[in-house]
PDB file of N, CA and C in Angstrom:
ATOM      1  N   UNK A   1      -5.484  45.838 -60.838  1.00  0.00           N
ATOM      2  CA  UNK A   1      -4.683  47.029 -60.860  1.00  0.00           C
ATOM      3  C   UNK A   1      -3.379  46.748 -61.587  1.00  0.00           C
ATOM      4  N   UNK A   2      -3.268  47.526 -62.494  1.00  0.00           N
ATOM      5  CA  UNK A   2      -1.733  46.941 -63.318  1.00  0.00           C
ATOM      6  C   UNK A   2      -0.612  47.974 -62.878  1.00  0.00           C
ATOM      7  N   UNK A   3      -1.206  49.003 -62.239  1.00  0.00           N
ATOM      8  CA  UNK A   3       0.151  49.743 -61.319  1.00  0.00           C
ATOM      9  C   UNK A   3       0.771  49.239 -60.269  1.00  0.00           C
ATOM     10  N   UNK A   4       1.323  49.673 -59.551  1.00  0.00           N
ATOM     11  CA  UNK A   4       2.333  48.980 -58.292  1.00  0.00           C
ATOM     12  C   UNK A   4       1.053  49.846 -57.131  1.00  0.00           C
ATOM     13  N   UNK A   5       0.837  48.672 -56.648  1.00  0.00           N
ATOM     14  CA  UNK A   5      -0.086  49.087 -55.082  1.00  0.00           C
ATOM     15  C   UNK A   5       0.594  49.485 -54.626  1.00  0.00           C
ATOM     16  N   UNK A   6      -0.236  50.963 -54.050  1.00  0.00           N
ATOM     17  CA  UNK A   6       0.721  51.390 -52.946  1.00  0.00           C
ATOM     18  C   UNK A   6      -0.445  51.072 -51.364  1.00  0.00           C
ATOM     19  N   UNK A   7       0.023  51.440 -50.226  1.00  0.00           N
ATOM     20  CA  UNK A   7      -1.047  51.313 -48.828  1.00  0.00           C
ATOM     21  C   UNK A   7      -2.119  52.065 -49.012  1.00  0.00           C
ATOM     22  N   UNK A   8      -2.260  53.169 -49.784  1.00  0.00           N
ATOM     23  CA  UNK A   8      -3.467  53.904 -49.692  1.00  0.00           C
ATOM     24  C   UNK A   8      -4.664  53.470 -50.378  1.00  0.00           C
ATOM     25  N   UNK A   9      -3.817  52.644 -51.655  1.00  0.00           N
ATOM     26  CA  UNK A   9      -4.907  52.258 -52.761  1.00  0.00           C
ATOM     27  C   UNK A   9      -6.283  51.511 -52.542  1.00  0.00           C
ATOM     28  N   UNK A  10      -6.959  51.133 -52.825  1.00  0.00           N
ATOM     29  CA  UNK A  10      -8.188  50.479 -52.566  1.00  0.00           C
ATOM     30  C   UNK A  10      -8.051  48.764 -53.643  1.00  0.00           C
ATOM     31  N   UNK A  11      -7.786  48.174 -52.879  1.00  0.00           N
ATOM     32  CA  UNK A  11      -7.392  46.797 -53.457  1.00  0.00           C
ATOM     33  C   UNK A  11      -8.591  46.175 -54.626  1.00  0.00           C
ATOM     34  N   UNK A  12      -8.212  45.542 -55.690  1.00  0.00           N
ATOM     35  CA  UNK A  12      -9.122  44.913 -56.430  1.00  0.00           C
ATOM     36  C   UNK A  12     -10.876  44.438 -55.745  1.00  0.00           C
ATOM     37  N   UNK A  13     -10.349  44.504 -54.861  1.00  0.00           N
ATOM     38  CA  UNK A  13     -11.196  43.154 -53.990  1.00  0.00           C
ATOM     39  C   UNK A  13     -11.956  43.717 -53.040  1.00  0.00           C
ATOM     40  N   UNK A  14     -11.592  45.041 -52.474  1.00  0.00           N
ATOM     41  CA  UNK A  14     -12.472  45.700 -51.891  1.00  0.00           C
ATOM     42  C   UNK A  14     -13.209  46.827 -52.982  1.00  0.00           C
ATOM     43  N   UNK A  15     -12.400  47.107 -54.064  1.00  0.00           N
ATOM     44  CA  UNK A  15     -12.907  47.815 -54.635  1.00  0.00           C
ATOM     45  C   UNK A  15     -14.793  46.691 -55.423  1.00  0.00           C
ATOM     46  N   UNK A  16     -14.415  46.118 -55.937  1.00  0.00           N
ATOM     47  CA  UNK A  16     -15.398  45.087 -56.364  1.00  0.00           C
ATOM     48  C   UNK A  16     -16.562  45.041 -55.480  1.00  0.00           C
ATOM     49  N   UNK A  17     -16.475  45.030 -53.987  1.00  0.00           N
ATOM     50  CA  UNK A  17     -17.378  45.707 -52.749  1.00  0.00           C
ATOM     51  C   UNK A  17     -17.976  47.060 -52.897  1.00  0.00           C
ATOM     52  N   UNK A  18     -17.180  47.765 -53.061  1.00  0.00           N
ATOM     53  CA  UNK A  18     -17.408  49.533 -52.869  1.00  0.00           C
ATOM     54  C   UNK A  18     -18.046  49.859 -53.995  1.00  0.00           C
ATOM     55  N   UNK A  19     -17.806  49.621 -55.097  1.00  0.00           N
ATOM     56  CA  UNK A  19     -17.974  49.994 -56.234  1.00  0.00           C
ATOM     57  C   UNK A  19     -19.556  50.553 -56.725  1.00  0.00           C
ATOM     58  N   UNK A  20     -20.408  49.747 -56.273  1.00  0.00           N
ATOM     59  CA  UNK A  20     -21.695  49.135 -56.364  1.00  0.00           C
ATOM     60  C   UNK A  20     -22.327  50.205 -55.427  1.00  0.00           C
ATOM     61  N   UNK A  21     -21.834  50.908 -54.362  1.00  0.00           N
ATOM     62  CA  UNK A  21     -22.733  51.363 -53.543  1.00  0.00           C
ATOM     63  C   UNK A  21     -22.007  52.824 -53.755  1.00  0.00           C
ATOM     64  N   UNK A  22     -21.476  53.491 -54.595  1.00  0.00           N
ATOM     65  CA  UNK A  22     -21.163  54.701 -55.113  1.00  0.00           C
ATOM     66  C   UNK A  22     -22.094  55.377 -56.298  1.00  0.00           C
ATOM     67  N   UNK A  23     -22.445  56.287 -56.154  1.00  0.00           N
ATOM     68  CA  UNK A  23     -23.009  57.392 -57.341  1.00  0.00           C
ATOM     69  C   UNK A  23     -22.593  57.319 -58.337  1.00  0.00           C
ATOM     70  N   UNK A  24     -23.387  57.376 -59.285  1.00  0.00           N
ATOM     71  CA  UNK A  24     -22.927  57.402 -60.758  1.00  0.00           C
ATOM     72  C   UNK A  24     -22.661  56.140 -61.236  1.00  0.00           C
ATOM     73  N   UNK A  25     -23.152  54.794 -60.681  1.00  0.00           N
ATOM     74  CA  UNK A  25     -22.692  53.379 -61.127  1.00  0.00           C
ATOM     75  C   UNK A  25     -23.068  53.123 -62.578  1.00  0.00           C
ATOM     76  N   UNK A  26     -22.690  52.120 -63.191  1.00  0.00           N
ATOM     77  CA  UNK A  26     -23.374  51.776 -64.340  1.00  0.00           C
ATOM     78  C   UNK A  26     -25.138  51.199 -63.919  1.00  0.00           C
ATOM     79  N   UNK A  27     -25.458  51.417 -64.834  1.00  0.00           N
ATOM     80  CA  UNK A  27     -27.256  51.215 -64.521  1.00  0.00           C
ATOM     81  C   UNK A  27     -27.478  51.923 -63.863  1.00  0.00           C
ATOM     82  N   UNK A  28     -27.031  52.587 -63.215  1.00  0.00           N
ATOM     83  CA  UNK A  28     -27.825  53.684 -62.253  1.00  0.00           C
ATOM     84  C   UNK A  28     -28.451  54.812 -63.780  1.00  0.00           C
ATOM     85  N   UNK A  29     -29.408  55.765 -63.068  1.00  0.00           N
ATOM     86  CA  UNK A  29     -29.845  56.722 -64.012  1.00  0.00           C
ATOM     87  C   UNK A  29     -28.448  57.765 -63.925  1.00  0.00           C
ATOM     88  N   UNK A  30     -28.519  58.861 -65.026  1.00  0.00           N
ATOM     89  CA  UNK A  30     -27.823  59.768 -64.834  1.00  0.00           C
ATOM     90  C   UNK A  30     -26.260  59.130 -65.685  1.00  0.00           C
ATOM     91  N   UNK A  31     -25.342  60.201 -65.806  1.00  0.00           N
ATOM     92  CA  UNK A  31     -23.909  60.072 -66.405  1.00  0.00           C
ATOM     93  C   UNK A  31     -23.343  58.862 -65.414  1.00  0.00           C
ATOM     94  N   UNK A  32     -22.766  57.967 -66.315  1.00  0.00           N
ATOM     95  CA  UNK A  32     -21.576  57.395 -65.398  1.00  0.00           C
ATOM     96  C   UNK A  32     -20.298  58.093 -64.933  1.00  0.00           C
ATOM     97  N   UNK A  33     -20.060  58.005 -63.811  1.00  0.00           N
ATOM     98  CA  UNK A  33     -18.993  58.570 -62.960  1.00  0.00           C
ATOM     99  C   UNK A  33     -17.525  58.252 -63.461  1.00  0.00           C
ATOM    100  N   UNK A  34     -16.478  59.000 -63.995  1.00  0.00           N
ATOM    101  CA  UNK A  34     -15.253  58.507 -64.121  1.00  0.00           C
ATOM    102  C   UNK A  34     -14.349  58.859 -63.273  1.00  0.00           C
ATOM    103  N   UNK A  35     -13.413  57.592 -63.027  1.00  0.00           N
ATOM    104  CA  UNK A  35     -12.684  58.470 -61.915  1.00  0.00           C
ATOM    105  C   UNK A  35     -12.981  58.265 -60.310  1.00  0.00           C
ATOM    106  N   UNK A  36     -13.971  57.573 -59.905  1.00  0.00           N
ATOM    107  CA  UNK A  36     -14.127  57.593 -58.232  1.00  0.00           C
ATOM    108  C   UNK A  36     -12.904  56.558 -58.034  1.00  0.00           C
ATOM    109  N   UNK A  37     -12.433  55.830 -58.572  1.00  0.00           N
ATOM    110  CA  UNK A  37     -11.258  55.112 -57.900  1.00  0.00           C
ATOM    111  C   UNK A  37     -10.218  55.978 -57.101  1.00  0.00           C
ATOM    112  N   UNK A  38      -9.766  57.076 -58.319  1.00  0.00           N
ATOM    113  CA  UNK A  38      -9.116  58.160 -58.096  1.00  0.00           C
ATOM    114  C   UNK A  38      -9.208  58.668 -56.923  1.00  0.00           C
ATOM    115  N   UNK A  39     -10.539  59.144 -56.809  1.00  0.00           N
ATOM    116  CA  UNK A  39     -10.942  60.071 -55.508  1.00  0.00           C
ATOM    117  C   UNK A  39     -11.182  59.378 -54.155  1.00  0.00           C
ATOM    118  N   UNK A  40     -11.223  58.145 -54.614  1.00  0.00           N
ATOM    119  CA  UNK A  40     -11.509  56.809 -53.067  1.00  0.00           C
ATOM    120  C   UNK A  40     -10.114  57.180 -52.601  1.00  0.00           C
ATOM    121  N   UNK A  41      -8.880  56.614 -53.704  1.00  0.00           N
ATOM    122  CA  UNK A  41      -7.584  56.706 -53.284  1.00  0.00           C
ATOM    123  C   UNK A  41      -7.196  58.084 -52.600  1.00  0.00           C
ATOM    124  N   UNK A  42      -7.629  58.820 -53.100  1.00  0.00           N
ATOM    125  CA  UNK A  42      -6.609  60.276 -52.919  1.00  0.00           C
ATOM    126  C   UNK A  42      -7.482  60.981 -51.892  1.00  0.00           C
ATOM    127  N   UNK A  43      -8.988  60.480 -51.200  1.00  0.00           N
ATOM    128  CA  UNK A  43      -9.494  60.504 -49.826  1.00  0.00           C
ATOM    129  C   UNK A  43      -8.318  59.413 -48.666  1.00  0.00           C
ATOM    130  N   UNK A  44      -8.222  58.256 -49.191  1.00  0.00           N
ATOM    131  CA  UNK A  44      -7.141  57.447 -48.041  1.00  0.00           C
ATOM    132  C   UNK A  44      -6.236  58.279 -47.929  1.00  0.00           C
ATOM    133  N   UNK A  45      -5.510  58.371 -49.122  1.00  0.00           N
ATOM    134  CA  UNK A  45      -4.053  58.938 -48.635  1.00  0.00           C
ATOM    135  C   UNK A  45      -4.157  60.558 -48.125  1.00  0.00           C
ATOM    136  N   UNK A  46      -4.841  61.152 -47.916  1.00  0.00           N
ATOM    137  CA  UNK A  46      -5.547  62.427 -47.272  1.00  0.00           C
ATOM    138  C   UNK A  46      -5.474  61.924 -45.399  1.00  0.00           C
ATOM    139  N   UNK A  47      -6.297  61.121 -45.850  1.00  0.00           N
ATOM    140  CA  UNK A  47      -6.921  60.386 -43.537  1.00  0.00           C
ATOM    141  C   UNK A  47      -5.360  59.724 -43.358  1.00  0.00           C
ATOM    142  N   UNK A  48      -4.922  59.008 -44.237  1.00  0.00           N
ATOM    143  CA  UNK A  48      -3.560  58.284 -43.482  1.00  0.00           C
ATOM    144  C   UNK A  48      -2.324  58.987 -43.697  1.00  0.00           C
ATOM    145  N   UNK A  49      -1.969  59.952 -44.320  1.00  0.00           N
ATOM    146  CA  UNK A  49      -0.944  60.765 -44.604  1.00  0.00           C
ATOM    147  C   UNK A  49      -0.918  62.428 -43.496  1.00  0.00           C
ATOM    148  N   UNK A  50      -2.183  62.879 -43.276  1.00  0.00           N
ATOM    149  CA  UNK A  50      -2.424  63.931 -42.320  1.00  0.00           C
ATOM    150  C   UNK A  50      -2.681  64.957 -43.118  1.00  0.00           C
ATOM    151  N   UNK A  51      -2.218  65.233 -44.242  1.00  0.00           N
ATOM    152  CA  UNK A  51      -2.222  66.017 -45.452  1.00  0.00           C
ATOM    153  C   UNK A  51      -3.382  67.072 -44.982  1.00  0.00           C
ATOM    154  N   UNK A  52      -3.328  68.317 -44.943  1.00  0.00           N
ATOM    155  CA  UNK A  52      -4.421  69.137 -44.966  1.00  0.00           C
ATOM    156  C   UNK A  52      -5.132  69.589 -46.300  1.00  0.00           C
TER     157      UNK A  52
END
């Protein structure tokens, strides 16, 4: 990550975990997905912020 981590983000290291078991992976059939980092993050900060 070359931005400044913030608590919500999804760390290098778990992301490298997660990555693989999401829709749209590389090798999977179908378009590759752009962007689920995005939406991993901005689901955390949703559950840990209260945000409706």
């Amino acid at each position: 990550m070359t931005q400044r981590h913030r608590i919500h983000d999804v760390s290098d290291k778990f992301w490298k975990i997660l990555e693989p078991h999401l829709p749209g992976r590389e090798g999977g059939w179908g378009e590759k997905v752009r962007g689920s980092r995005k939406f991993i993050n901005a689901v955390l900060w949703i559950l840990i912020s209260g945000s409706p």
